[in-house]
Protein backbone atom coordinates (compact mmCIF):
# COMPACT_ATOMS: atom_id res chain seq x y z
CA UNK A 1 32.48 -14.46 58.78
CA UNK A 2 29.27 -16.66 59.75
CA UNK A 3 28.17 -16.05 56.26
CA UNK A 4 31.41 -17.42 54.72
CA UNK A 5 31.49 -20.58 57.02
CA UNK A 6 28.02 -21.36 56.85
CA UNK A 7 27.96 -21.22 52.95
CA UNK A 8 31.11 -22.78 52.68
CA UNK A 9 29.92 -26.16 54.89
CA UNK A 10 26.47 -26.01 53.63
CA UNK A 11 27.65 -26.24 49.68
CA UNK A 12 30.27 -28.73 50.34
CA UNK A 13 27.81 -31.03 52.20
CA UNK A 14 25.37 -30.15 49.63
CA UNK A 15 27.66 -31.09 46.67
CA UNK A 16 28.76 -34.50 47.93
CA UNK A 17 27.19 -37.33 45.84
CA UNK A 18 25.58 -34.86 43.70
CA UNK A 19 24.80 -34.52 39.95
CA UNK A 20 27.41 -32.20 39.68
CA UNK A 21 30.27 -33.63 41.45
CA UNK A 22 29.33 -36.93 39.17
CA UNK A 23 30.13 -34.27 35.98
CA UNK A 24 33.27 -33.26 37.44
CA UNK A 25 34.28 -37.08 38.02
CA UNK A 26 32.93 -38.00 34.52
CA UNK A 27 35.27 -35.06 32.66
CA UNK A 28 37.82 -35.73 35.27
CA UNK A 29 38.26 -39.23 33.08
CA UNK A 30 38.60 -37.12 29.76
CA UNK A 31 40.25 -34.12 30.43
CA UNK A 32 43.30 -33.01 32.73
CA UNK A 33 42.06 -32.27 36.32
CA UNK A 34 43.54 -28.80 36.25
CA UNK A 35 40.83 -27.92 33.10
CA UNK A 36 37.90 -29.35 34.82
CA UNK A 37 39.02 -27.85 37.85
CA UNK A 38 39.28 -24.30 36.17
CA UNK A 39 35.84 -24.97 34.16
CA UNK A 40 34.31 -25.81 37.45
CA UNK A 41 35.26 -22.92 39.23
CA UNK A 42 34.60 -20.28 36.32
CA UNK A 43 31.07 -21.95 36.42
CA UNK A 44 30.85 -21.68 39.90
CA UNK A 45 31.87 -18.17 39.80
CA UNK A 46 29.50 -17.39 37.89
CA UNK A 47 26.87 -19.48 38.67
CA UNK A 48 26.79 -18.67 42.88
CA UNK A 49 27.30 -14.95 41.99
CA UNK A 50 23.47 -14.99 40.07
CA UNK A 51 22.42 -17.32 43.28
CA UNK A 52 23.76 -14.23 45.86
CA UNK A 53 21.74 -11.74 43.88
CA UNK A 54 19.13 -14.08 43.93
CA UNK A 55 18.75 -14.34 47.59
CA UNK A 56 19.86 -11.13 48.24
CA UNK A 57 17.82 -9.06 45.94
CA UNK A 58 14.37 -10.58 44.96
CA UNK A 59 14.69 -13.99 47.70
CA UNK A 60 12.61 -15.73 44.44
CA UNK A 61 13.64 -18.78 43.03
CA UNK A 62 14.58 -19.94 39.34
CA UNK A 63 11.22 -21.53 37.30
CA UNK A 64 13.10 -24.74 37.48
CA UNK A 65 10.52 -26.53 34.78
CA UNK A 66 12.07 -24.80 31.85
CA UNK A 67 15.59 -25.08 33.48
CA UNK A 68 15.13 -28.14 34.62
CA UNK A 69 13.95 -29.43 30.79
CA UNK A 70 16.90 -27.22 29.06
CA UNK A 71 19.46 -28.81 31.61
CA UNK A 72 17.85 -32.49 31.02
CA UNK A 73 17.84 -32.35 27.01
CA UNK A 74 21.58 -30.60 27.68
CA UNK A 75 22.71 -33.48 29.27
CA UNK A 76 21.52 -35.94 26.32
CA UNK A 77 23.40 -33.84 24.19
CA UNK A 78 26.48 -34.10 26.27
CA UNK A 79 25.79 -38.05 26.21
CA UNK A 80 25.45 -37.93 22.79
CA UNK A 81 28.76 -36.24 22.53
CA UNK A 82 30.70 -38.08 24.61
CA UNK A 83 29.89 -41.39 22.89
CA UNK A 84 31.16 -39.83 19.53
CA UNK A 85 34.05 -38.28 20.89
CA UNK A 86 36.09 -35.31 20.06
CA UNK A 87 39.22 -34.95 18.21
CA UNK A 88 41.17 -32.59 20.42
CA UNK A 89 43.86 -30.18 18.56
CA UNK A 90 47.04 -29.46 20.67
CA UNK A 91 46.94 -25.88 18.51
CA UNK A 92 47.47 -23.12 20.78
CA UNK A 93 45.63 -21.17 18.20
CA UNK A 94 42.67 -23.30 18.17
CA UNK A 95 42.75 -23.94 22.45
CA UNK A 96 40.44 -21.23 23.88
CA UNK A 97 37.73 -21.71 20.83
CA UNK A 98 34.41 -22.48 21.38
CA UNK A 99 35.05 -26.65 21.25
CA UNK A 100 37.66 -26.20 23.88
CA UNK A 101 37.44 -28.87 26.82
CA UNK A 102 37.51 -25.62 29.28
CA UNK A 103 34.64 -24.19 27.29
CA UNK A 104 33.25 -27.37 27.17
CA UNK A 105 33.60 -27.89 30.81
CA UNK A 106 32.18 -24.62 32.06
CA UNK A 107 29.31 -24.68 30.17
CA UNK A 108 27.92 -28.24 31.34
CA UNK A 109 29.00 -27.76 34.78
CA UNK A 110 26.70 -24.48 35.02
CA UNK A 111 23.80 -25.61 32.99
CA UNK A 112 24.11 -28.80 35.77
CA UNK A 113 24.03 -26.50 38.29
CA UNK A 114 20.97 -24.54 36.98
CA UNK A 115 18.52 -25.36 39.47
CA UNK A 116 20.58 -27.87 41.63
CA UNK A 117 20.38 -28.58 45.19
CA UNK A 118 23.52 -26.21 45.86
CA UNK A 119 22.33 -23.29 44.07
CA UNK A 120 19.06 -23.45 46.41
CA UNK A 121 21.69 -23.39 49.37
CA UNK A 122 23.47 -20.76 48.17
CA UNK A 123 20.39 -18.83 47.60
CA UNK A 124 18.88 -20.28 51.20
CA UNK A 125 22.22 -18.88 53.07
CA UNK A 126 22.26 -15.68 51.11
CA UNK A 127 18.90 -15.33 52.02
CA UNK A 128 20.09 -15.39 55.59
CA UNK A 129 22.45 -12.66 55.57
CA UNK A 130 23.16 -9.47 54.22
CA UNK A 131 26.47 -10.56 53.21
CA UNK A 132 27.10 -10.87 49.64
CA UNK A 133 31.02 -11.28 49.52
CA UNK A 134 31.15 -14.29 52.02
CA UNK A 135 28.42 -15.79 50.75
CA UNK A 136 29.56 -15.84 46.98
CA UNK A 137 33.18 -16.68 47.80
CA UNK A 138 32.21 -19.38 50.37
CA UNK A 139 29.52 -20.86 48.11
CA UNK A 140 31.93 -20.94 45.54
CA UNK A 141 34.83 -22.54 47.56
CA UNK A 142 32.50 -25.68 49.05
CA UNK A 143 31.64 -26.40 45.46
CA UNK A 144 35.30 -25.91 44.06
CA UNK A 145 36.80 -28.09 47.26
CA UNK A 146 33.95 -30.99 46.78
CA UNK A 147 34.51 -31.21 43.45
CA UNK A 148 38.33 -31.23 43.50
CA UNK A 149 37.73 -34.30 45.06
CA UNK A 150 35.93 -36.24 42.68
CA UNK A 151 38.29 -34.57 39.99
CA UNK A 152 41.16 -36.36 41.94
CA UNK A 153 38.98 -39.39 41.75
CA UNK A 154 38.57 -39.30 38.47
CA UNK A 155 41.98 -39.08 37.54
CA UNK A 156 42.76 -42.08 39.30
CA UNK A 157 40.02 -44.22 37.56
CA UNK A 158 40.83 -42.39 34.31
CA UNK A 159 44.76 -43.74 34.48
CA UNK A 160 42.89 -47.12 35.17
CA UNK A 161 40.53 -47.78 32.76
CA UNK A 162 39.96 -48.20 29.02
CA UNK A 163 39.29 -45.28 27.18
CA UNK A 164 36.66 -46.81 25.36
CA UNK A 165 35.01 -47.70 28.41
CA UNK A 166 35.50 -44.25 30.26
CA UNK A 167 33.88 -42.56 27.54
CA UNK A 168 30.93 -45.23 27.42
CA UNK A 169 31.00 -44.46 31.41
CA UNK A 170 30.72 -40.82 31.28
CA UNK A 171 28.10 -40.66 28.18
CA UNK A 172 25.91 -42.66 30.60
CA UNK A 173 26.06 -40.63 33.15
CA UNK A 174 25.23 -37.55 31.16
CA UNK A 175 22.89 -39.23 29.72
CA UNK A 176 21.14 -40.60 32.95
CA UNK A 177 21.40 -37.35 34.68
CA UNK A 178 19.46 -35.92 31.43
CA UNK A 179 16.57 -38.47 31.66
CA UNK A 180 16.21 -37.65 35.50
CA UNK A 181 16.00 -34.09 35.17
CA UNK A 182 13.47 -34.24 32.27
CA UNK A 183 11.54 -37.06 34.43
CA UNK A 184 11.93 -34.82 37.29
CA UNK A 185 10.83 -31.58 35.41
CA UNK A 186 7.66 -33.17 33.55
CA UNK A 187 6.35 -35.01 37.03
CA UNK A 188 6.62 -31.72 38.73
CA UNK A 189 4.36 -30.47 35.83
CA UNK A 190 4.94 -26.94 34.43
CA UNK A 191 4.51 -23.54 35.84
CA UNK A 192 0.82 -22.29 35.28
């Protein structure tokens, strides 16, 4: 139960003010919070479950250079994306394809995560324990609880603002976030 709490706190803490919590916020503005919700926790899901075995089984960390570059020119794209917009179809044929907003969701929020601050936790407190269950669910439920808050955030501001200007909003933050983490990734040099 140690393992559970500990992740749980340390995640949530971790998560507040982060890149990722910013992503939620940012899609938070575009989509409806129960989407970004669900693509955050399927990406959390996944995401913390590769971080237990991580910790558990090899205690080795990702070679964040290459994710870190990947993740940076990913968020461009993003940018890039959210400055031309999409043309959503209310088909229920067409909703779970590969352009749908929870697709679109999951898949930023995890490459974001690649290599973030709370993955390292997660693979610091699963490091810790033998405990792979209460450190995956834990993990998992900090992030989704942190990030239901700026989704609730979001929402708000969303209802508040222009569209024009929420998408010019959130294509700068992907796009900032991208030109950190490829900053970030090229001063740390790459892996010899």
């Amino acid at each position: 139960m140690v393992a559970f709490w500990q992740a749980l706190v340390l995640v949530f803490l971790a998560e507040m003010g982060d890149k990722t919590q910013l992503v939620s916020l940012a899609f938070a503005t575009r989509y409806g919070p129960l989407t970004v919700l669900g693509g955050v926790a399927l990406a959390t899901l996944v995401v913390h479950l590769v971080s237990v075995a991580i910790g558990e089984l090899l205690g080795l960390t990702l070679p964040y250079f290459w994710v870190n570059v990947l993740a940076g020119l990913a968020f461009l794209a993003f940018g890039v994306w959210t400055v031309r917009g999409d043309q959503l179809d209310d088909d229920p044929a067409k909703r779970w394809s590969w352009s749908s907003p929870l697709l679109a969701v999951t898949a930023a929020f995890a490459l974001a995560e690649l290599g973030d601050k709370t993955m390292l936790a997660t693979i610091t407190v699963a490091s810790q324990h033998q405990a792979f269950v209460p450190v995956w669910i834990g993990s998992t439920l900090g992030m989704v609880v942190a990030d239901g808050l700026a989704i609730a955030l979001g929402v708000v501001l969303g209802k508040r603002l222009p569209a024009g200007a929420v998408r010019l909003g959130a294509a700068t933050i992907f796009c900032a976030f991208g030109l950190w983490t490829l900053a970030h990734a090229l001063l740390r040099g790459a892996p010899s």
